[in-house]
Protein backbone atom coordinates (compact mmCIF):
# COMPACT_ATOMS: atom_id res chain seq x y z
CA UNK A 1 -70.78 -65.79 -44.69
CA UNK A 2 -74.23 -67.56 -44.21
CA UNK A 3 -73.01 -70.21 -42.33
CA UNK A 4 -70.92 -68.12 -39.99
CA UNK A 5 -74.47 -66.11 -39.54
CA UNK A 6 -76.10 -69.61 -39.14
CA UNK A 7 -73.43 -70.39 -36.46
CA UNK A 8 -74.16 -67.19 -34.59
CA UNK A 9 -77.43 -67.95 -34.91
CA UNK A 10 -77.30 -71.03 -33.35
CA UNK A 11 -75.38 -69.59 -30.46
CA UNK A 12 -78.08 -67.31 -29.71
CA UNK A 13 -80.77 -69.88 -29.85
CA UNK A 14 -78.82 -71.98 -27.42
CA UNK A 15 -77.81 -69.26 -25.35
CA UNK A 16 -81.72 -68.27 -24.91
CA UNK A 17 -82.82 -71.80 -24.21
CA UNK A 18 -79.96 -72.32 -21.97
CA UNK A 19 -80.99 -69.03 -19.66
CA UNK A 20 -85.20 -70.13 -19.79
CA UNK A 21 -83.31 -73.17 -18.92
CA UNK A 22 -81.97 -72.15 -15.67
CA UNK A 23 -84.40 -70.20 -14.82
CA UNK A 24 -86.42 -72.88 -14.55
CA UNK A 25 -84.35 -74.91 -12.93
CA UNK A 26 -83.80 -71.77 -10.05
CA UNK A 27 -87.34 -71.59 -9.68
CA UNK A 28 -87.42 -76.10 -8.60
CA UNK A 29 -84.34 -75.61 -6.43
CA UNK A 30 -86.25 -72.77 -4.29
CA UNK A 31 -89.67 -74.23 -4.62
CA UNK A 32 -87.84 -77.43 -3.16
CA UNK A 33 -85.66 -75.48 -0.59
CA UNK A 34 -89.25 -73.96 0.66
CA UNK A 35 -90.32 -77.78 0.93
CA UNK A 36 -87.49 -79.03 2.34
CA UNK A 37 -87.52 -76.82 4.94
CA UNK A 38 -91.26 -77.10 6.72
CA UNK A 39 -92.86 -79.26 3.63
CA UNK A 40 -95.47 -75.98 3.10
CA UNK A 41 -93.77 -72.43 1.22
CA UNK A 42 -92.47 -70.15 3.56
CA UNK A 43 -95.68 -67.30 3.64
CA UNK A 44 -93.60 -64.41 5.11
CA UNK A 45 -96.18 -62.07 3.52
CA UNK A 46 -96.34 -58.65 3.17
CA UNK A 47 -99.57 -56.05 3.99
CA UNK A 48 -100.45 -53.04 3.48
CA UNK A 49 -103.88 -53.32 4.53
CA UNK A 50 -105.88 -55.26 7.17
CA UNK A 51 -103.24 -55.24 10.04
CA UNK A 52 -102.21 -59.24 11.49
CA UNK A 53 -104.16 -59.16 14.23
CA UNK A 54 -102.55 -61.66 17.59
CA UNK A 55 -104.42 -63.92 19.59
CA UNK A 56 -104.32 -61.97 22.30
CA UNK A 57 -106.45 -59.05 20.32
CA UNK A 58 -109.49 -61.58 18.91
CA UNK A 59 -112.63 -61.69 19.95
CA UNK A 60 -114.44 -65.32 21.20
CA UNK A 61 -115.44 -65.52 17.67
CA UNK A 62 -112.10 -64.94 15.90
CA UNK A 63 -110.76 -66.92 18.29
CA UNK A 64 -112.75 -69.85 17.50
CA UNK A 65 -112.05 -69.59 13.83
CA UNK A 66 -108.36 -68.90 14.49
CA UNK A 67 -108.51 -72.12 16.79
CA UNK A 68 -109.85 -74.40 14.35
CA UNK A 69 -107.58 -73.10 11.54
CA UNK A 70 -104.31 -74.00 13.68
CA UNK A 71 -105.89 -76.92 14.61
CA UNK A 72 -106.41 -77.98 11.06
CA UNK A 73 -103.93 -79.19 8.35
CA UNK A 74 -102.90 -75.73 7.39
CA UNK A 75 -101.27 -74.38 11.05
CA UNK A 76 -101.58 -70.57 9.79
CA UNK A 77 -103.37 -67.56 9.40
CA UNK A 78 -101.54 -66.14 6.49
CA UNK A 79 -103.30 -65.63 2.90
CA UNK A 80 -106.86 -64.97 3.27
CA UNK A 81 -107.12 -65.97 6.24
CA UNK A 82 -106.26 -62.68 8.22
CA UNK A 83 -108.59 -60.36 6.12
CA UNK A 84 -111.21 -63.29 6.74
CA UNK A 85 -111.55 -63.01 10.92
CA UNK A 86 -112.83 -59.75 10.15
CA UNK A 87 -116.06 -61.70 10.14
CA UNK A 88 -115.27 -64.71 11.86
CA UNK A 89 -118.87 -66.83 11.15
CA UNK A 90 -118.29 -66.40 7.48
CA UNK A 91 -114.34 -67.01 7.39
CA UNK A 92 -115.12 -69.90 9.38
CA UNK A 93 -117.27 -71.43 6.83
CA UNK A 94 -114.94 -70.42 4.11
CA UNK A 95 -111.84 -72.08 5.44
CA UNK A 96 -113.56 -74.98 6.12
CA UNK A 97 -114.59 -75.06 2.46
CA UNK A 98 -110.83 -74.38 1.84
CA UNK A 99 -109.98 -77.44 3.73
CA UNK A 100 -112.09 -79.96 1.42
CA UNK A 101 -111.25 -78.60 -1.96
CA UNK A 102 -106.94 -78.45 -1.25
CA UNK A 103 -106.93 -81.36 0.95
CA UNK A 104 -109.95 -83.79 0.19
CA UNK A 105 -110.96 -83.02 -3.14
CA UNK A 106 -111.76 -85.59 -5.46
CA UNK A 107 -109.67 -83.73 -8.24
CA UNK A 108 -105.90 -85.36 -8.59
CA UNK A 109 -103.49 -83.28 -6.57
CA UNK A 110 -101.44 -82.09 -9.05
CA UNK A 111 -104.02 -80.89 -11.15
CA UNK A 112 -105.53 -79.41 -8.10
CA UNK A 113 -103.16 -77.39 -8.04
CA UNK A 114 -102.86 -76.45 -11.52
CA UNK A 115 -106.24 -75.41 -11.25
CA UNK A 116 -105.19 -73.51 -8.84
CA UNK A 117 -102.18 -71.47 -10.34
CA UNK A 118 -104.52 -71.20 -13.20
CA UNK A 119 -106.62 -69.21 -10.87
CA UNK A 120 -103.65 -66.79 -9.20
CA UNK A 121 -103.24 -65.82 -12.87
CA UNK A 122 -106.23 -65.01 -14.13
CA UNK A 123 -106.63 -62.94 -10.58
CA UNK A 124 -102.83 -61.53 -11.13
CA UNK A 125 -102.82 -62.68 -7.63
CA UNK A 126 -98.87 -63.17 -6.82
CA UNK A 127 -99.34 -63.91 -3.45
CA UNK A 128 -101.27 -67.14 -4.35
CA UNK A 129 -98.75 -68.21 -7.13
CA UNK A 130 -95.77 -68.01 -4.50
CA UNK A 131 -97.97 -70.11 -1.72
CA UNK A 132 -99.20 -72.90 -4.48
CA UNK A 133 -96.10 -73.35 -7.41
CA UNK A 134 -93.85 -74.70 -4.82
CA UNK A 135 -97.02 -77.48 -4.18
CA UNK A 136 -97.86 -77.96 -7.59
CA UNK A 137 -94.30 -78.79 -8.79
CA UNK A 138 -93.96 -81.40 -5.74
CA UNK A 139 -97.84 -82.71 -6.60
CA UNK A 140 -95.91 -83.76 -10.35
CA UNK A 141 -96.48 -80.51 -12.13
CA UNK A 142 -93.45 -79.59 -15.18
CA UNK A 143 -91.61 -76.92 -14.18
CA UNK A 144 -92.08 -75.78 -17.88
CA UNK A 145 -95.92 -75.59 -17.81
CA UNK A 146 -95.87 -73.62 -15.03
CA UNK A 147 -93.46 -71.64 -16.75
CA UNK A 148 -95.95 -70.92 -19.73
CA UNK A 149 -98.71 -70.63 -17.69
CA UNK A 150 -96.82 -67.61 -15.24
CA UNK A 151 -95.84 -65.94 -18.75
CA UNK A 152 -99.32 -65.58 -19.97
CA UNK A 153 -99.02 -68.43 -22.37
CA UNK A 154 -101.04 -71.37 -23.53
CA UNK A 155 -98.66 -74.44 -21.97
CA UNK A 156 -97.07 -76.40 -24.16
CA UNK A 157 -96.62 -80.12 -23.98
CA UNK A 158 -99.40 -80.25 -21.65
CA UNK A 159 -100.95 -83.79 -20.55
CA UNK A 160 -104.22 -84.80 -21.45
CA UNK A 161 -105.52 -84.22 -18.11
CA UNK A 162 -103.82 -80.95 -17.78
CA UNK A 163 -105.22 -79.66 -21.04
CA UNK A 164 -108.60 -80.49 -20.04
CA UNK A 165 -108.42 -78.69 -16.98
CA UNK A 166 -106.67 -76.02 -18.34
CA UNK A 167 -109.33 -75.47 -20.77
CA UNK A 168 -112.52 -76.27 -18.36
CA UNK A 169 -110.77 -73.73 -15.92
CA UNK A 170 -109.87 -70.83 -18.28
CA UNK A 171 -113.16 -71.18 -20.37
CA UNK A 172 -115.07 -70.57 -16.97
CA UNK A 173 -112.81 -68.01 -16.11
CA UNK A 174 -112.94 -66.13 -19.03
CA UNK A 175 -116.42 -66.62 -20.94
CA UNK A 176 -117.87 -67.50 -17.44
CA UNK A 177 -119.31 -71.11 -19.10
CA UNK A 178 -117.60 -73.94 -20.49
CA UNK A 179 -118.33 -75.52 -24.20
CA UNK A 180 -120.84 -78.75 -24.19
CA UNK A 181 -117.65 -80.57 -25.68
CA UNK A 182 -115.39 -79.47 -22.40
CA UNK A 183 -117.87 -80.48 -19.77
CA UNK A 184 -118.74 -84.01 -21.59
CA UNK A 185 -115.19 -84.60 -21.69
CA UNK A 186 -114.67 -83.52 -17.68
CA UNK A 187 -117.37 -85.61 -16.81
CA UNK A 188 -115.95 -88.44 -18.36
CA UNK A 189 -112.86 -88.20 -17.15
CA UNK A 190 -113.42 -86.81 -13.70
CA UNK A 191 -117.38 -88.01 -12.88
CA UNK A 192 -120.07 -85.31 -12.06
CA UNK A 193 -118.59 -85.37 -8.31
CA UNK A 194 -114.97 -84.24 -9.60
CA UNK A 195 -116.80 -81.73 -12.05
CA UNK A 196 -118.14 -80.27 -9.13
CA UNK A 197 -115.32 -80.19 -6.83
CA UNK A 198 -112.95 -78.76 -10.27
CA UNK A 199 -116.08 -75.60 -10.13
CA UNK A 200 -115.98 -75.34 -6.50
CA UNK A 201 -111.54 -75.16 -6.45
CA UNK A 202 -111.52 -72.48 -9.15
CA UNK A 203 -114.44 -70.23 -7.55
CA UNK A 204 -113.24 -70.70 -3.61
CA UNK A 205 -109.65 -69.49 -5.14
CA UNK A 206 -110.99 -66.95 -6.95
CA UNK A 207 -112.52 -65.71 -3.89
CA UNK A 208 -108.97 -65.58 -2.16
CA UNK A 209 -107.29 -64.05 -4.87
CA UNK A 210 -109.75 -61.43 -4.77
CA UNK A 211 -108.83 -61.18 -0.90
CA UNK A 212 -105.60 -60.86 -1.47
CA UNK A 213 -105.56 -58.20 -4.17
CA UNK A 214 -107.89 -56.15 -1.86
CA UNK A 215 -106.35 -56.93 1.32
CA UNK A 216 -102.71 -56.24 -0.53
CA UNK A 217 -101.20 -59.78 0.10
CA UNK A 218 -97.95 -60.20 -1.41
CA UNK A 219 -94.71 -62.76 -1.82
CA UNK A 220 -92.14 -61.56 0.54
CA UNK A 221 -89.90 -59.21 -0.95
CA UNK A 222 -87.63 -60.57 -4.16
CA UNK A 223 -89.88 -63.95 -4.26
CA UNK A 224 -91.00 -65.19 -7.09
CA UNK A 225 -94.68 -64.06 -7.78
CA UNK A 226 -96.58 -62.35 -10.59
CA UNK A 227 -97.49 -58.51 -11.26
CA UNK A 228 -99.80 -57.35 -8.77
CA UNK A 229 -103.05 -56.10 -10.50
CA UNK A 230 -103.48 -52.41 -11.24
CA UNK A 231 -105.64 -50.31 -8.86
């Protein structure tokens, strides 16, 4: 009798981490179909507030800052970036800021952009998990950590590197300082430079997932995101 129960057991373990299992493994195929496809995810957003505004309908200032945005590394107005040319001198600035921390930050891409999806969930900000998990698991990031991490959880089997962020990042997130152990160990690792940039990455993302929850940004329909925040 106990070791049929055992046996049954067993099953059910298996069976459990054989569907956490594929769903992982679903989330890499269409983070890597996304990729595939224009090397950036596919932001077919949806909004419910701030209306897209055209080219045609800027003014010489939104213009300018829509301009410089297509001409740029990014090549779209989606995210923030809409609810932003409603004061074009300011979004201006604030892409530009945008630019240096995702693309020439002195922070190791992949845990860039960990910092990053640490960020969207903190901010319950699906519209910024769908846009970034699809880069962090091509920057090197385990599928299974950003598992944990979209589940509310403490990652396991973290690297050294990613548990440092991970705790320099939530600590300021949370208790709005970091511990004098945390920030000896960042600036050993990463220089005072990289501490700053690592600051900078989580407040300018905070600052868009706070964009997007007002502006009411989210992952097209039936893509993977997180729970929008209450109202």
């Amino acid at each position: 009798m106990s070791l049929k129960i055992g046996r049954t057991l067993n099953i059910a373990r298996n069976g459990e981490a054989g569907r956490k299992g594929e769903t992982i493994m679903r989330r890499v195929l269409i983070a890597a179909c996304l990729l595939a496809v224009v090397g950036l995810p596919v932001q077919a957003q949806t909004v419910t507030r701030y209306p897209p505004l055209t080219p045609e309908a800027m003014s010489p200032e939104q213009k300018s800052m829509y301009d410089s945005i297509m001409a740029g590394p990014r090549h779209s107005i989606e995210g923030p970036f809409n609810a932003w040319l409603r004061s074009p001198v300011l979004g201006d600035r604030l892409q530009r800021v945008g630019e240096y921390l995702r693309f020439n930050t002195t922070i190791p891409h992949d845990l860039n952009e960990f910092a990053i999806l640490i960020t969207a969930v903190e901010w319950n900000s699906g519209f910024e998990w769908y846009a970034h998990y699809p880069l962090a698991i091509k920057a090197g990031l385990e599928p299974a950590v950003a598992a944990d991490l979209q589940e509310g959880r403490r990652p396991a089997n973290m690297t050294a590197d990613e548990t440092l962020v991970y705790d320099f990042a939530t600590q300021l997130h949370r208790q709005h300082q970091v511990t004098d152990a945390v920030f000896a160990a960042a600036v050993k690792r990463f220089g005072e430079q990289g501490v700053t940039d690592l600051i900078a990455v989580l407040g300018y993302y905070g600052l868009v997932s706070m964009t997007l929850n007002v502006a009411e940004v989210t992952p097209p329909k039936n893509e993977q995101g997180l729970a929008p925040p209450p109202k």
